[in-house]
N, C-alpha and C. Protein backbone atom coordinates (compact mmCIF):
# COMPACT_ATOMS: atom_id res chain seq x y z
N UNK A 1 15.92 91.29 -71.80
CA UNK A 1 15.60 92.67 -72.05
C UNK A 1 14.67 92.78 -73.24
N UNK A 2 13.76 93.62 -73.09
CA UNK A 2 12.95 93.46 -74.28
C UNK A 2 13.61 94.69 -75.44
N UNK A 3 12.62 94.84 -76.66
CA UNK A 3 13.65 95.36 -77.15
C UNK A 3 13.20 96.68 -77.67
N UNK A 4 11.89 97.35 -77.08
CA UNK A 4 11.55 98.18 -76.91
C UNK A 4 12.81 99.29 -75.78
N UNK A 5 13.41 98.88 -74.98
CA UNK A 5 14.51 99.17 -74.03
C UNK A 5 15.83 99.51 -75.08
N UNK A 6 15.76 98.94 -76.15
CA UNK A 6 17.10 99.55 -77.00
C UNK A 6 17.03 101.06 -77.95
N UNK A 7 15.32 101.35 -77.84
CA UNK A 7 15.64 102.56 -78.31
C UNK A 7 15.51 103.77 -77.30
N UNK A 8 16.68 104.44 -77.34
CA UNK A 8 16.88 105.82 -76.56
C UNK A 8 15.99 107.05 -76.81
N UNK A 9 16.21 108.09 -75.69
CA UNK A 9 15.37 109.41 -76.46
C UNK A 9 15.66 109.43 -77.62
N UNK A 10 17.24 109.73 -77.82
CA UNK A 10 17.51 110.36 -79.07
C UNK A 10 16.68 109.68 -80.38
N UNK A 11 16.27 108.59 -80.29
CA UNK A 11 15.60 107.79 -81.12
C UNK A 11 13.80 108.03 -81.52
N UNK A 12 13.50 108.32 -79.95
CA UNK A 12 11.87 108.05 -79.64
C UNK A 12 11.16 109.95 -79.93
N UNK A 13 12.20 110.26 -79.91
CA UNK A 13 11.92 111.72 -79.82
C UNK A 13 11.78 112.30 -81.67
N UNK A 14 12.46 111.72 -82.73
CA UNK A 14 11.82 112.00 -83.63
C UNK A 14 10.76 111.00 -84.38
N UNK A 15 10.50 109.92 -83.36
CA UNK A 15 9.51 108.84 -84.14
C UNK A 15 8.03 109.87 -83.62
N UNK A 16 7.92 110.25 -81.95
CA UNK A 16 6.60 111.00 -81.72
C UNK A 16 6.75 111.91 -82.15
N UNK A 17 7.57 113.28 -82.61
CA UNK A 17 7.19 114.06 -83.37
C UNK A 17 6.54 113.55 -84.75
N UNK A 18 7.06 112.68 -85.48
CA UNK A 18 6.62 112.66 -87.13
C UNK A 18 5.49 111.80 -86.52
N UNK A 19 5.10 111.31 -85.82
CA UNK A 19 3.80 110.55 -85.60
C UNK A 19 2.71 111.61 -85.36
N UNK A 20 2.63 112.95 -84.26
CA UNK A 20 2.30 113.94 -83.68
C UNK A 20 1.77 114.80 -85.06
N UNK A 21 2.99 115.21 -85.96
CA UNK A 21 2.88 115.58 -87.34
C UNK A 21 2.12 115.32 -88.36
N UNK A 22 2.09 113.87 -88.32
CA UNK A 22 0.89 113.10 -89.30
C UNK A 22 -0.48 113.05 -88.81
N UNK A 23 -0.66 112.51 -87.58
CA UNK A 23 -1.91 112.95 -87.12
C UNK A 23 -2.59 114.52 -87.06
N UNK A 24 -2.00 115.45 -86.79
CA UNK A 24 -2.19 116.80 -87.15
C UNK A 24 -2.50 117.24 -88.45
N UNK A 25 -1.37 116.97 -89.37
CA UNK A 25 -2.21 116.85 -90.82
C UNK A 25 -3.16 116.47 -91.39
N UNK A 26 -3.56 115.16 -90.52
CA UNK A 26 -4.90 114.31 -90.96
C UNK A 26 -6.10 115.12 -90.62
N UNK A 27 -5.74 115.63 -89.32
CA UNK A 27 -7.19 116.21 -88.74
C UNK A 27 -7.33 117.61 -89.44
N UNK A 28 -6.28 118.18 -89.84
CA UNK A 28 -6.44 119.58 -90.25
C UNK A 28 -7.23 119.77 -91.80
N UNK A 29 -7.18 118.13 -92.80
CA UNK A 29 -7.25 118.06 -93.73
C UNK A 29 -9.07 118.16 -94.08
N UNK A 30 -9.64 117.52 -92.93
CA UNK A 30 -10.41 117.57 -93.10
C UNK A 30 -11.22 118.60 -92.98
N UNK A 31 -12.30 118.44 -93.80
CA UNK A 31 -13.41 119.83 -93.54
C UNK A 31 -14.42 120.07 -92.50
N UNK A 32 -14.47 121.11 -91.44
CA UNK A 32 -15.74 120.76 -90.53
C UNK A 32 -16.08 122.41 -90.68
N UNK A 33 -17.46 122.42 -90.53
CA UNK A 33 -18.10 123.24 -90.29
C UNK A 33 -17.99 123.97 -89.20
N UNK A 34 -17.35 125.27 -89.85
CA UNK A 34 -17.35 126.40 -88.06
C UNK A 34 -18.27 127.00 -87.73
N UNK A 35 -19.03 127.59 -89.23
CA UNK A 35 -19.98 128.25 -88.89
C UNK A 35 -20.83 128.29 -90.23
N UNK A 36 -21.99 129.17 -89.73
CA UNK A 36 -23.43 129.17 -90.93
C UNK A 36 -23.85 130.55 -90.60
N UNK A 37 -24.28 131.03 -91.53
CA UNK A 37 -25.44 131.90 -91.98
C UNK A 37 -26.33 130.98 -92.75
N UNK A 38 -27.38 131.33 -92.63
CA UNK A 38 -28.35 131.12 -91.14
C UNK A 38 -27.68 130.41 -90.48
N UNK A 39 -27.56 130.21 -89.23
CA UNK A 39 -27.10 129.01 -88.12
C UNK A 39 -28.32 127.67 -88.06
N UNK A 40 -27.84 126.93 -87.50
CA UNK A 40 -28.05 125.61 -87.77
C UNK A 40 -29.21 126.12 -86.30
N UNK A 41 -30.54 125.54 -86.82
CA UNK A 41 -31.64 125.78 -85.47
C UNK A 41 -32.28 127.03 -85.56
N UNK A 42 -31.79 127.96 -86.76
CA UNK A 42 -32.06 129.45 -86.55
C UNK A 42 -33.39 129.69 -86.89
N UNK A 43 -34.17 130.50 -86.68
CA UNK A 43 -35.00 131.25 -86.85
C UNK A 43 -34.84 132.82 -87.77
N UNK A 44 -35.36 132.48 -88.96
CA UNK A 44 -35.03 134.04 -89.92
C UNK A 44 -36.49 134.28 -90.21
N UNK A 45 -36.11 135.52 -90.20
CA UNK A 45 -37.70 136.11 -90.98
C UNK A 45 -37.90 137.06 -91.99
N UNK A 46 -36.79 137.06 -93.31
CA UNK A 46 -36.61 137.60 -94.54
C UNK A 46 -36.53 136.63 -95.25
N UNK A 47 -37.73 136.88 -96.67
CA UNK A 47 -37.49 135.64 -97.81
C UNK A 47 -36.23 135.73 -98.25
N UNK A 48 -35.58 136.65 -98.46
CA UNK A 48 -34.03 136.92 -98.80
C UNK A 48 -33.33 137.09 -97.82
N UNK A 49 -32.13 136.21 -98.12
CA UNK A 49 -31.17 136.39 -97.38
C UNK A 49 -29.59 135.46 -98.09
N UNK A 50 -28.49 136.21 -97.63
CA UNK A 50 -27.04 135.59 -98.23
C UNK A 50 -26.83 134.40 -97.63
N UNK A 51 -26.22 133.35 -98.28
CA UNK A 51 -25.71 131.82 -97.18
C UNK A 51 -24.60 131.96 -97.09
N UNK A 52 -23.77 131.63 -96.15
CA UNK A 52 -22.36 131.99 -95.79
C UNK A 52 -21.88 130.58 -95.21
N UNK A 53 -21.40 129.78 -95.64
CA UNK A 53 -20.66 128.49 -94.81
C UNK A 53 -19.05 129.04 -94.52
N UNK A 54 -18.40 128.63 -93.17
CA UNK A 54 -16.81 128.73 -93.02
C UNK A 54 -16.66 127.66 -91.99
N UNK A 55 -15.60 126.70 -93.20
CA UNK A 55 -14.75 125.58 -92.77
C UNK A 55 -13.54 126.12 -91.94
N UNK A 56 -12.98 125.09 -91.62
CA UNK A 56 -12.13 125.13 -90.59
C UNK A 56 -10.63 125.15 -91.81
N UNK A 57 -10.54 124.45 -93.04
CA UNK A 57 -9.69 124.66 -93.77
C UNK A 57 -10.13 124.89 -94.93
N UNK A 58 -9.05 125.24 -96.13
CA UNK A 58 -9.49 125.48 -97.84
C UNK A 58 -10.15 124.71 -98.14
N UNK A 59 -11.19 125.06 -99.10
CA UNK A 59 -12.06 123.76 -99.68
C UNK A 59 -11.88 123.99 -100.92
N UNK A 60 -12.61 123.09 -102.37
CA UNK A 60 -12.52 123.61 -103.27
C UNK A 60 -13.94 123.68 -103.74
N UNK A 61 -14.21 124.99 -103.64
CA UNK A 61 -14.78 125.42 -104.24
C UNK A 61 -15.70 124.61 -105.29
N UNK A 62 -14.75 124.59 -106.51
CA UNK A 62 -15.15 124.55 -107.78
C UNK A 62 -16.42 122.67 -107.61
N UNK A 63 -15.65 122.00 -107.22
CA UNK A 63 -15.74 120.73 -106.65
C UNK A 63 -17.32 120.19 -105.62
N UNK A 64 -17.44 121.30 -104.66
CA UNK A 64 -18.66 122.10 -103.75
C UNK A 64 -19.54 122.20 -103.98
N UNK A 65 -20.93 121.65 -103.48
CA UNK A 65 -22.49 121.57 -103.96
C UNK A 65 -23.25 122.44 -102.76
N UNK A 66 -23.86 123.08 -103.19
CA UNK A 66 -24.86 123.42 -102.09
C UNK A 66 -26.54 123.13 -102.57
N UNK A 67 -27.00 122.92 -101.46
CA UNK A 67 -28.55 122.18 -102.42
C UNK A 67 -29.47 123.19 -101.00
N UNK A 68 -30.49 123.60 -101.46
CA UNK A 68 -31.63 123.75 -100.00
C UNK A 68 -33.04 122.70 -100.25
N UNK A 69 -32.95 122.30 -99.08
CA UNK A 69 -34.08 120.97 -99.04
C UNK A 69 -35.17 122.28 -98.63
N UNK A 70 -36.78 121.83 -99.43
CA UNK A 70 -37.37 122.73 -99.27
C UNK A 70 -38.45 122.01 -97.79
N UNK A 71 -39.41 122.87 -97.62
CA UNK A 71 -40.49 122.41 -97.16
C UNK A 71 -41.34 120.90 -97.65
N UNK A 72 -41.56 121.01 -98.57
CA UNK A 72 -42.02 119.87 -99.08
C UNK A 72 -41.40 118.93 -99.59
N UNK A 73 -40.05 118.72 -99.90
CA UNK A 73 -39.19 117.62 -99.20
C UNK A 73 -38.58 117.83 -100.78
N UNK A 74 -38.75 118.56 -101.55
CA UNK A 74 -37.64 118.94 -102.84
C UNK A 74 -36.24 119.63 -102.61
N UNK A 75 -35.86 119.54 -103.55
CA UNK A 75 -34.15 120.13 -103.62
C UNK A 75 -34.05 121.10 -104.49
N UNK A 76 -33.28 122.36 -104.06
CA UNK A 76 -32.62 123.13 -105.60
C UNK A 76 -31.24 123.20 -105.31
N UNK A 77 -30.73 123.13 -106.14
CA UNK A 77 -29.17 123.43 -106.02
C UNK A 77 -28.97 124.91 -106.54
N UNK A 78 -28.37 125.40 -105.24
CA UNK A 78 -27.68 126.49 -105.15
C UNK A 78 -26.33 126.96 -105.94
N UNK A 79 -26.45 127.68 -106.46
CA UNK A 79 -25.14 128.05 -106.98
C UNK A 79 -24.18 128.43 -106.11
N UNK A 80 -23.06 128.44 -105.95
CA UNK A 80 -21.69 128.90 -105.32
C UNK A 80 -21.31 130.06 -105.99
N UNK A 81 -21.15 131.75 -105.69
CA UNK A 81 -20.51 132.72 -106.32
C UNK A 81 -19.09 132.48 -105.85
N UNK A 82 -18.54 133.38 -106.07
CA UNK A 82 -17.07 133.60 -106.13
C UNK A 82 -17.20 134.19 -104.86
N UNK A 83 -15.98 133.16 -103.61
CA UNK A 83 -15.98 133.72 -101.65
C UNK A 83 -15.04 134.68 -102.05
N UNK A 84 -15.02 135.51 -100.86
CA UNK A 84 -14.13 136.40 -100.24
C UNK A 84 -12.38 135.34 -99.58
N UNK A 85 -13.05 134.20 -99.28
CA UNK A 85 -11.60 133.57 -98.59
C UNK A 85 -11.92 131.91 -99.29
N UNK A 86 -10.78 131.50 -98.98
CA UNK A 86 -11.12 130.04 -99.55
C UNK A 86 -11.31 128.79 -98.90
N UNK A 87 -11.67 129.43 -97.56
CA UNK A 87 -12.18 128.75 -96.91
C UNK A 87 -13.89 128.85 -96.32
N UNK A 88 -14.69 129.24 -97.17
CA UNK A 88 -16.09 129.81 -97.44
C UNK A 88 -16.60 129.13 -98.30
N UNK A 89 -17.82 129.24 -98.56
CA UNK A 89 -18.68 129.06 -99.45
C UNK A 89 -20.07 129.89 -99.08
N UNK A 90 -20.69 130.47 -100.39
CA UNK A 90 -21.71 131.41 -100.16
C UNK A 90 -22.65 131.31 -101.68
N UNK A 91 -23.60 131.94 -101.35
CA UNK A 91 -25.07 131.72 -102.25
C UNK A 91 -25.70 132.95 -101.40
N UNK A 92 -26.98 132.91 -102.28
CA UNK A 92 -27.61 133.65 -101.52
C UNK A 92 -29.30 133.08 -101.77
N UNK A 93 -30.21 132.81 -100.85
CA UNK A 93 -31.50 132.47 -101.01
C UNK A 93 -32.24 133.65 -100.89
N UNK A 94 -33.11 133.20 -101.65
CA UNK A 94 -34.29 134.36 -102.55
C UNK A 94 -36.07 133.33 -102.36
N UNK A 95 -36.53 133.97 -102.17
CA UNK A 95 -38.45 133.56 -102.53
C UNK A 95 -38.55 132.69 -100.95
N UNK A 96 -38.00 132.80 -100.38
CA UNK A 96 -38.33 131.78 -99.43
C UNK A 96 -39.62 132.52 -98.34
N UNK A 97 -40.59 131.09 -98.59
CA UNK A 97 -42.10 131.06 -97.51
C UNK A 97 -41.84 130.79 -96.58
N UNK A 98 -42.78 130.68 -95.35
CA UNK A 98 -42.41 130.27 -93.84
C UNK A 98 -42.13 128.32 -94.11
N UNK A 99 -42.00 128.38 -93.23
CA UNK A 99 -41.43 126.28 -92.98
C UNK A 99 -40.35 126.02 -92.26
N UNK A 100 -40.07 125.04 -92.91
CA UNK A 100 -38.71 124.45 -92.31
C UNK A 100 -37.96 123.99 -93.90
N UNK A 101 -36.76 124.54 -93.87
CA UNK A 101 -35.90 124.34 -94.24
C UNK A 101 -34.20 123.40 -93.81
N UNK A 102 -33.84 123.22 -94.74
CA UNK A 102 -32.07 122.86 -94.47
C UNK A 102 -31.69 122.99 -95.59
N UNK A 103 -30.30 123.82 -94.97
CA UNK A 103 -28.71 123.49 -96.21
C UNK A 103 -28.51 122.54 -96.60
N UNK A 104 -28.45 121.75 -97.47
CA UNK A 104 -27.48 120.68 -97.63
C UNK A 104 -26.12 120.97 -98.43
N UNK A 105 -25.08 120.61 -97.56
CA UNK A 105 -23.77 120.86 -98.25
C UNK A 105 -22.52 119.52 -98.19
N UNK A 106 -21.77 119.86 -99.39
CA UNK A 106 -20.76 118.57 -99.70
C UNK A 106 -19.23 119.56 -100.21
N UNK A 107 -18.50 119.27 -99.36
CA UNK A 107 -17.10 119.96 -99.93
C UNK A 107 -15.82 118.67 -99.52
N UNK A 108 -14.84 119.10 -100.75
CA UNK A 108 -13.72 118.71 -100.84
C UNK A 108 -12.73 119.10 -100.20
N UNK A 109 -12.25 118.59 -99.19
CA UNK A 109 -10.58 118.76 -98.43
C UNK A 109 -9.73 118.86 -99.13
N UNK A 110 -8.20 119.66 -98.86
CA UNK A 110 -7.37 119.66 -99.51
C UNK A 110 -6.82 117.93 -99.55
N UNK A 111 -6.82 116.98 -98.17
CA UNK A 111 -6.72 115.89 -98.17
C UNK A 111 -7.42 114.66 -99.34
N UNK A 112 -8.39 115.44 -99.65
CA UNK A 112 -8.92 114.80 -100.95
C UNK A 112 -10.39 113.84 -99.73
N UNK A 113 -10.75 114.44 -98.87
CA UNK A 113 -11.61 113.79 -98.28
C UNK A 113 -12.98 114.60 -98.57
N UNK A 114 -14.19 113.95 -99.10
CA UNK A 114 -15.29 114.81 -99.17
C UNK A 114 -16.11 114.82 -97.86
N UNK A 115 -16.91 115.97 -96.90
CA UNK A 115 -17.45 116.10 -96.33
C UNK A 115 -18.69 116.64 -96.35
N UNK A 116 -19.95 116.12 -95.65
CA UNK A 116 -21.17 116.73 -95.80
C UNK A 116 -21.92 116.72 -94.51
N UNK A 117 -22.89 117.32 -94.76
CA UNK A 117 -23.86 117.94 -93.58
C UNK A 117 -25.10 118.80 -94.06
N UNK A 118 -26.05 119.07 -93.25
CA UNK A 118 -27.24 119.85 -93.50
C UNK A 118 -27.65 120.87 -91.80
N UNK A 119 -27.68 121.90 -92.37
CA UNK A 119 -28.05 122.76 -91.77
C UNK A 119 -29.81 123.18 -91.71
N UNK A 120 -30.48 122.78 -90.67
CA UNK A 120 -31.92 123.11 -90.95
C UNK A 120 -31.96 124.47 -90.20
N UNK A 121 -32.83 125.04 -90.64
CA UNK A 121 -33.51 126.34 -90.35
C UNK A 121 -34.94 126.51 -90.62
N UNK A 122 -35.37 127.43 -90.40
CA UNK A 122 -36.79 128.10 -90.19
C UNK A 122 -37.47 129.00 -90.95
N UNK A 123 -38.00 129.46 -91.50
CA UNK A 123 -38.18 130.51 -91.92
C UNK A 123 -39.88 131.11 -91.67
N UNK A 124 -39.66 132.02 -90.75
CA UNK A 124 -40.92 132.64 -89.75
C UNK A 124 -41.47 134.21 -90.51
N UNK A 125 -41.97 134.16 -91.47
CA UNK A 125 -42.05 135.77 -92.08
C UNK A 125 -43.49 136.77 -91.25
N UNK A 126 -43.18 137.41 -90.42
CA UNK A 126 -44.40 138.05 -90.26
C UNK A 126 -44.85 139.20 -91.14
């Protein structure tokens, strides 16, 4: 008999829950991008406009970089104001010419995992 055969439900039934549990935590910990202002591919046509990022969980904030890659291949770092939820991050871009642009962003999980990504966009002013 092997000895996988000696453990019963009563046994197997709280090993896949706390297994089920931990994996759920893991994935929840991390940060993914739900959504953008501007959206990722977008087309805007105001030099001004607010940036709005929302993760899927809390981030911290304080911890949180936002940079915009310009046209000509420079960086500014964006400031972070104070979100509405704490699972946001927001700025707002100002002076922007036509080109191509991207977000670049880096946030902290409550898991302690950092995540990043870049959002490119457009900017079409007629």
């Amino acid at each position: 008999m092997s000895s996988i055969s000696h453990l019963t439900p009563r046994f197997l039934i709280p090993l896949l829950l706390t297994l089920v549990l931990a994996v759920a935590g893991y994935v929840e910990g991390h940060a993914i991008l739900k959504s953008s202002s501007p959206a990722s591919g977008e087309s805007v046509t105001h030099p001004d406009m607010p940036l709005k990022l929302t993760f899927n969980v809390r981030i911290d904030a304080a911890r949180s970089r936002l940079q915009l890659l310009m046209p000509d291949a420079s960086t500014v770092e964006l400031p972070i104001v104070k979100t509405p939820s704490p699972d946001m991050l927001v700025s707002k871009l100002a002076g922007l010419k036509p080109g191509a642009y991207a977000i670049r962003w880096q946030v902290l999980a409550p898991d302690g995992h950092i995540s990043r990504g870049e959002i490119p966009f457009t900017v079409r002013i007629h």
